[in-house]
Protein backbone atom coordinates (compact mmCIF):
# COMPACT_ATOMS: atom_id res chain seq x y z
CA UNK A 1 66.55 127.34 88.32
CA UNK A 2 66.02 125.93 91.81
CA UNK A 3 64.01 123.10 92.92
CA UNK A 4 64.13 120.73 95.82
CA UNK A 5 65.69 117.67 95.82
CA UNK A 6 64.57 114.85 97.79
CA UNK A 7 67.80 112.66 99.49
CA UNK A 8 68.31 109.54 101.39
CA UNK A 9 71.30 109.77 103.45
CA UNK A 10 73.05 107.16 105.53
CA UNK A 11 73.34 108.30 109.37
CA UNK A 12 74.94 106.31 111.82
CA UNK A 13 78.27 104.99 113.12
CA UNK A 14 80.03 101.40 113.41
CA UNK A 15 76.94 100.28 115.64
CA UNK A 16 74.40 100.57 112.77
CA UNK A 17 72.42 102.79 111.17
CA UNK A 18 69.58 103.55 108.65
CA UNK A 19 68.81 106.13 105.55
CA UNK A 20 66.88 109.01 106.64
CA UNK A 21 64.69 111.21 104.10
CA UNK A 22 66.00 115.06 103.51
CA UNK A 23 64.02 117.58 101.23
CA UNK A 24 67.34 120.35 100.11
CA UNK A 25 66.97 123.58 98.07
CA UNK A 26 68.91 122.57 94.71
CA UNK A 27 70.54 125.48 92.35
CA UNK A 28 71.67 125.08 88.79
CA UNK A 29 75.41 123.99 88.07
CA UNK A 30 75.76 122.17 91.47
CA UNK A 31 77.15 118.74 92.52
CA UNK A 32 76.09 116.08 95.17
CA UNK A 33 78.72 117.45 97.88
CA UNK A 34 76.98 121.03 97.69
CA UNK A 35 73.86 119.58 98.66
CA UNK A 36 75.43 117.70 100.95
CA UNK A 37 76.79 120.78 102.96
CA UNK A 38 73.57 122.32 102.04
CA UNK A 39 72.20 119.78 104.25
CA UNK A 40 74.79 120.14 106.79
CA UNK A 41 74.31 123.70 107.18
CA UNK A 42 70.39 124.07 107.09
CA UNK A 43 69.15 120.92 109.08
CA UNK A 44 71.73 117.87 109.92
CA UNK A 45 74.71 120.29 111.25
CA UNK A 46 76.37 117.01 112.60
CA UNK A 47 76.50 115.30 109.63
CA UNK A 48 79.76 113.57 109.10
CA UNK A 49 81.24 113.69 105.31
CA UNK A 50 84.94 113.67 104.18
CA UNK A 51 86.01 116.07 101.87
CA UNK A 52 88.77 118.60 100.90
CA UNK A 53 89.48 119.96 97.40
CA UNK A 54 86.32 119.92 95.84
CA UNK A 55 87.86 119.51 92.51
CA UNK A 56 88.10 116.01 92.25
CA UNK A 57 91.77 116.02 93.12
CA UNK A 58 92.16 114.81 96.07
CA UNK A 59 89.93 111.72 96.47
CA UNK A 60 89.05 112.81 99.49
CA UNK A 61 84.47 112.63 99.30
CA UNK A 62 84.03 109.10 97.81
CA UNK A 63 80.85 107.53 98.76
CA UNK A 64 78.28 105.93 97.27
CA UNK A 65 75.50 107.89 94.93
CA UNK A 66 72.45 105.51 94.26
CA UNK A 67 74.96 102.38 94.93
CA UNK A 68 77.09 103.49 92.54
CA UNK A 69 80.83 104.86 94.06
CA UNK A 70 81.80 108.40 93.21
CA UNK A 71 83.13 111.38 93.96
CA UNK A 72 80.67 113.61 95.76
CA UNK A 73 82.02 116.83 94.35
CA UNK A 74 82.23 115.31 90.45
CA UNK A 75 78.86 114.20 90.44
CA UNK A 76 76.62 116.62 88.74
CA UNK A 77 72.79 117.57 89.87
CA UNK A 78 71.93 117.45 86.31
CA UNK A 79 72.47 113.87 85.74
CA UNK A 80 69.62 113.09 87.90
CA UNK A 81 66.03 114.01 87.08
CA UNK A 82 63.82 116.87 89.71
CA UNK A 83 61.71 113.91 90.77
CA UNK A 84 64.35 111.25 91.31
CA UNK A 85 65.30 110.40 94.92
CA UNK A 86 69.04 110.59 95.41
CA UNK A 87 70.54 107.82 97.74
CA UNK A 88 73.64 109.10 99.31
CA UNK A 89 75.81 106.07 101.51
CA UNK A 90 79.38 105.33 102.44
CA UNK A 91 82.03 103.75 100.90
CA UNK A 92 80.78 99.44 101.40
CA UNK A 93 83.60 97.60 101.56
CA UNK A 94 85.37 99.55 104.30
CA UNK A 95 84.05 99.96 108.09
CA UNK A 96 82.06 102.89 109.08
CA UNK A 97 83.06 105.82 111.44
CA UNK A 98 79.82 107.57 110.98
CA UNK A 99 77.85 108.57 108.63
CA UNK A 100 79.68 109.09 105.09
CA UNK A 101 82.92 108.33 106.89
CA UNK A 102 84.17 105.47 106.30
CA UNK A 103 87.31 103.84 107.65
CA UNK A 104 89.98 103.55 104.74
CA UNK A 105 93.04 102.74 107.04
CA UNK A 106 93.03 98.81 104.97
CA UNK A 107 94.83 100.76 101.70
CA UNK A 108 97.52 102.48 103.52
CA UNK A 109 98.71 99.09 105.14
CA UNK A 110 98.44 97.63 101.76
CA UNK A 111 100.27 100.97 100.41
CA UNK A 112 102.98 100.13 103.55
CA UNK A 113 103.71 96.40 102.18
CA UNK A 114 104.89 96.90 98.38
CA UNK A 115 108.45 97.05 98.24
CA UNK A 116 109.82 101.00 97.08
CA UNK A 117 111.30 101.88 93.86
CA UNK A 118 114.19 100.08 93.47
CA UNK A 119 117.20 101.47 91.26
CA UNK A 120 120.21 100.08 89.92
CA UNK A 121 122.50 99.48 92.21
CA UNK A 122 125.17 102.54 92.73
CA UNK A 123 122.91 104.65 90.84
CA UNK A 124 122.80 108.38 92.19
CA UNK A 125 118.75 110.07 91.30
CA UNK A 126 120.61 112.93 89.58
CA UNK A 127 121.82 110.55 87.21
CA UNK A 128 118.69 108.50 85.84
CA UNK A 129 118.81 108.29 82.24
CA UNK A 130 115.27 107.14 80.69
CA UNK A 131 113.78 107.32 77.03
CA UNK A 132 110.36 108.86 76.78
CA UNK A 133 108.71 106.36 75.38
CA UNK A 134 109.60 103.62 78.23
CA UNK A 135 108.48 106.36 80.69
CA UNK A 136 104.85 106.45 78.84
CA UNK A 137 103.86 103.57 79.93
CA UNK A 138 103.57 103.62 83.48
CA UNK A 139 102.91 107.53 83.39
CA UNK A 140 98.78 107.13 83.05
CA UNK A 141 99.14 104.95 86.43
CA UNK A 142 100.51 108.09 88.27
CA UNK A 143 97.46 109.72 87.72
CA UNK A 144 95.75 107.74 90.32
CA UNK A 145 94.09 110.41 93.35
CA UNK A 146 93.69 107.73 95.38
CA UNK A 147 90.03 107.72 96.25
CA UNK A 148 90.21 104.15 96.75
CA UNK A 149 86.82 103.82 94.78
CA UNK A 150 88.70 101.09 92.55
CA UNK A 151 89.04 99.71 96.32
CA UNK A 152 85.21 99.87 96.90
CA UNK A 153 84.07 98.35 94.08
CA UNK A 154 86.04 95.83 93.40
CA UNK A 155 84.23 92.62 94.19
CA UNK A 156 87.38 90.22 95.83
CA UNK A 157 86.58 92.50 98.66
CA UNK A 158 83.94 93.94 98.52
CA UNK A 159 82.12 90.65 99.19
CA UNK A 160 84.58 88.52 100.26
CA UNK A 161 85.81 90.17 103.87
CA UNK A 162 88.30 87.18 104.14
CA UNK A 163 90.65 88.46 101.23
CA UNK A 164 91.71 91.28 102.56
CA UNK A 165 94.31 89.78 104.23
CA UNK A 166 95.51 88.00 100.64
CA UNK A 167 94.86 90.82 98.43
CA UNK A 168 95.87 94.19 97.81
CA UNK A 169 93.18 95.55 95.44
CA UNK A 170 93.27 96.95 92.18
CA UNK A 171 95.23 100.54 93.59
CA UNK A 172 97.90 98.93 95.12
CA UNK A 173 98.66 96.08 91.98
CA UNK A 174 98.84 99.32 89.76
CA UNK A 175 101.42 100.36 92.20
CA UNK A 176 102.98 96.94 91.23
CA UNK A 177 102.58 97.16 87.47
CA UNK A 178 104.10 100.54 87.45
CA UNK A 179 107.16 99.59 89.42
CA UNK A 180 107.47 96.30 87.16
CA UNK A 181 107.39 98.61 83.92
CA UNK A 182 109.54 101.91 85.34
CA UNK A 183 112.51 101.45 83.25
CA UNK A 184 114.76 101.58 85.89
CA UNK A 185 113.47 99.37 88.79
CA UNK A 186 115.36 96.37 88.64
CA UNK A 187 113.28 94.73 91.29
CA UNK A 188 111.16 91.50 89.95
CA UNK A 189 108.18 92.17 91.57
CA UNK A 190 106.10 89.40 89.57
CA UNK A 191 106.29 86.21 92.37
CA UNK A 192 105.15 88.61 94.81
CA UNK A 193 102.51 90.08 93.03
CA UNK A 194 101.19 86.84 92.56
CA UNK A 195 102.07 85.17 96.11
CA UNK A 196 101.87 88.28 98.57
CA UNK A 197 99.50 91.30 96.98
CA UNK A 198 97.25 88.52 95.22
CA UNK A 199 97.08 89.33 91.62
CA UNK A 200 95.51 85.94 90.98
CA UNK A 201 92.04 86.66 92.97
CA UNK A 202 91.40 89.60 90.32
CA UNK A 203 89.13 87.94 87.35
CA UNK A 204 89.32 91.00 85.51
CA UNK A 205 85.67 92.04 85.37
CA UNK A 206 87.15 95.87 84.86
CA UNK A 207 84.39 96.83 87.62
CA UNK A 208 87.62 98.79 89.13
CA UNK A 209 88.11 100.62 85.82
CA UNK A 210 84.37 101.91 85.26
CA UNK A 211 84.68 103.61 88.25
CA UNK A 212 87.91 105.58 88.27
CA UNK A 213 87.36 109.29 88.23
CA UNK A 214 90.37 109.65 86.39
CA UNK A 215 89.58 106.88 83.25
CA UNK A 216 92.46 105.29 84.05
CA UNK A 217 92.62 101.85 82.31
CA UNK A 218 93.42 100.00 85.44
CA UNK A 219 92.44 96.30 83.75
CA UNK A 220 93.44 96.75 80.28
CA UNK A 221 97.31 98.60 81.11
CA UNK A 222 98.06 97.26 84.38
CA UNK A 223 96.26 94.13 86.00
CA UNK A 224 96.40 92.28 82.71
CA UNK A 225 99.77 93.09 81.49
CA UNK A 226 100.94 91.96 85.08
CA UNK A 227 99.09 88.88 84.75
CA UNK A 228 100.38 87.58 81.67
CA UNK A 229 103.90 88.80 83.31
CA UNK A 230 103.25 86.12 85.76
CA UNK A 231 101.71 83.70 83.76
CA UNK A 232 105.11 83.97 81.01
CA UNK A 233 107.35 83.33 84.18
CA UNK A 234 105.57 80.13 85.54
CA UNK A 235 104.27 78.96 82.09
CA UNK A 236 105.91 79.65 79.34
CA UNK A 237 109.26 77.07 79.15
CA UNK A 238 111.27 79.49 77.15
CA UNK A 239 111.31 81.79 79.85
CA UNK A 240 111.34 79.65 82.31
CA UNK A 241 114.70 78.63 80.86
CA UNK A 242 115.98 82.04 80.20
CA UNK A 243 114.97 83.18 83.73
CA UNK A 244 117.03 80.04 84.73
CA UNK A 245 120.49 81.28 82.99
CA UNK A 246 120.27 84.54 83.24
CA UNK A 247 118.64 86.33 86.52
CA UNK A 248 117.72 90.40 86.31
CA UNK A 249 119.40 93.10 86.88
CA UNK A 250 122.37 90.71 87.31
CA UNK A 251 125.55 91.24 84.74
């Protein structure tokens, strides 16, 4: 079955902008990124979108679909009704380069700034030894494609351009949380999280979670567990104490 869809689509660069109206031929089965190069093809050849795998893989096409942030290529035609209009815009909370390109260049410098996987010292990689079960925890976190739509959405930044500086975003204090729970990184990467990457600005509203194209539970398993990580170090006097005698990854 084919019908036309009617589209709004952002065109414009880091000058401005505005949405412009687009009737596209729409076949069964078919996501927002085929109409897109539907659209591209038939009557706005210099449309500018990012995308690669088309298989939600490689996190390449996020954008916004009716102010919501999503993959292009995983967001089906049939969730929206023949009649609806479809609003197609960049990614907010990162500059524009034109049209559905937007300027992600912020998450690789906060990428750049978390300290590496650290193991024991004198430690060779062919010799890690790790039970299963410690590796589970951290395993859902490698999952992440990096679309950055966690990035997008989350509100510290989103509307707040001053934190960027002050706060990494919800990708990169995963990135954190997994390193803190790999069983053998020995660095103690709670002060940091708290002082440098900015783990305290989150207010867990798990806006970051809702949108993750892979469902990973980016509140509930890592931004929370980190937190209370933190708050046992500064607050809790038992472990204040035991921190005191006994440092780790020392003895």
């Amino acid at each position: 079955m084919t019908y036309d869809a009617s589209f709004r689509v952002w065109r414009g660069d880091v000058d401005g902008g505005d949405l412009q109206d687009y009737s596209v031929p729409v076949n069964e089965g078919e996501v927002v990124l085929d109409i897109i190069h539907r659209l591209q093809a038939t009557q706005a050849p210099d449309l500018a979108v990012r995308w690669n795998c088309k298989a939600g893989k490689c996190g390449s096409c996020s954008a916004e679909v009716n102010g919501r942030p999503r993959l292009l290529c995983m967001t089906r035609m049939s969730t929206f009704t023949e009649d609806e209009v479809i609003t197609v815009t960049p990614m907010r909370t990162f500059p524009v380069i034109r049209d559905l390109v937007t300027d992600v260049s912020f998450n690789y410098q906060k990428a750049r700034e978390i300290p590496s996987f650290t193991p024991p010292p004198g430690l060779n990689p062919g010799e890690y030894r790790m039970k299963q079960v410690d590796v589970e925890r951290s395993q859902e976190f490698r999952k992440c494609i990096e679309c950055f739509l966690c990035q997008n959405t989350c509100h510290v930044v989103r509307d707040h351009e001053e934190n960027k500086q002050a706060f990494a975003g919800p990708r990169f204090l995963m990135r954190v949380a997994e390193l803190e729970m790999h069983p053998l990184d020995v660095a103690d990467r709670r002060d940091a999280a708290q002082a440098e990457q900015g783990l305290g600005l989150c207010n867990i509203t798990k806006c970051c979670t809702e949108v993750c194209p892979e469902n990973i539970r980016i509140t509930d398993n890592a931004l929370i567990p980190m937190k209370e990580r933190v708050a046992d170090r500064r607050y809790d006097p038992i472990v204040w104490l035991g921190n005191k005698l006994f440092r780790r990854g020392e003895g």
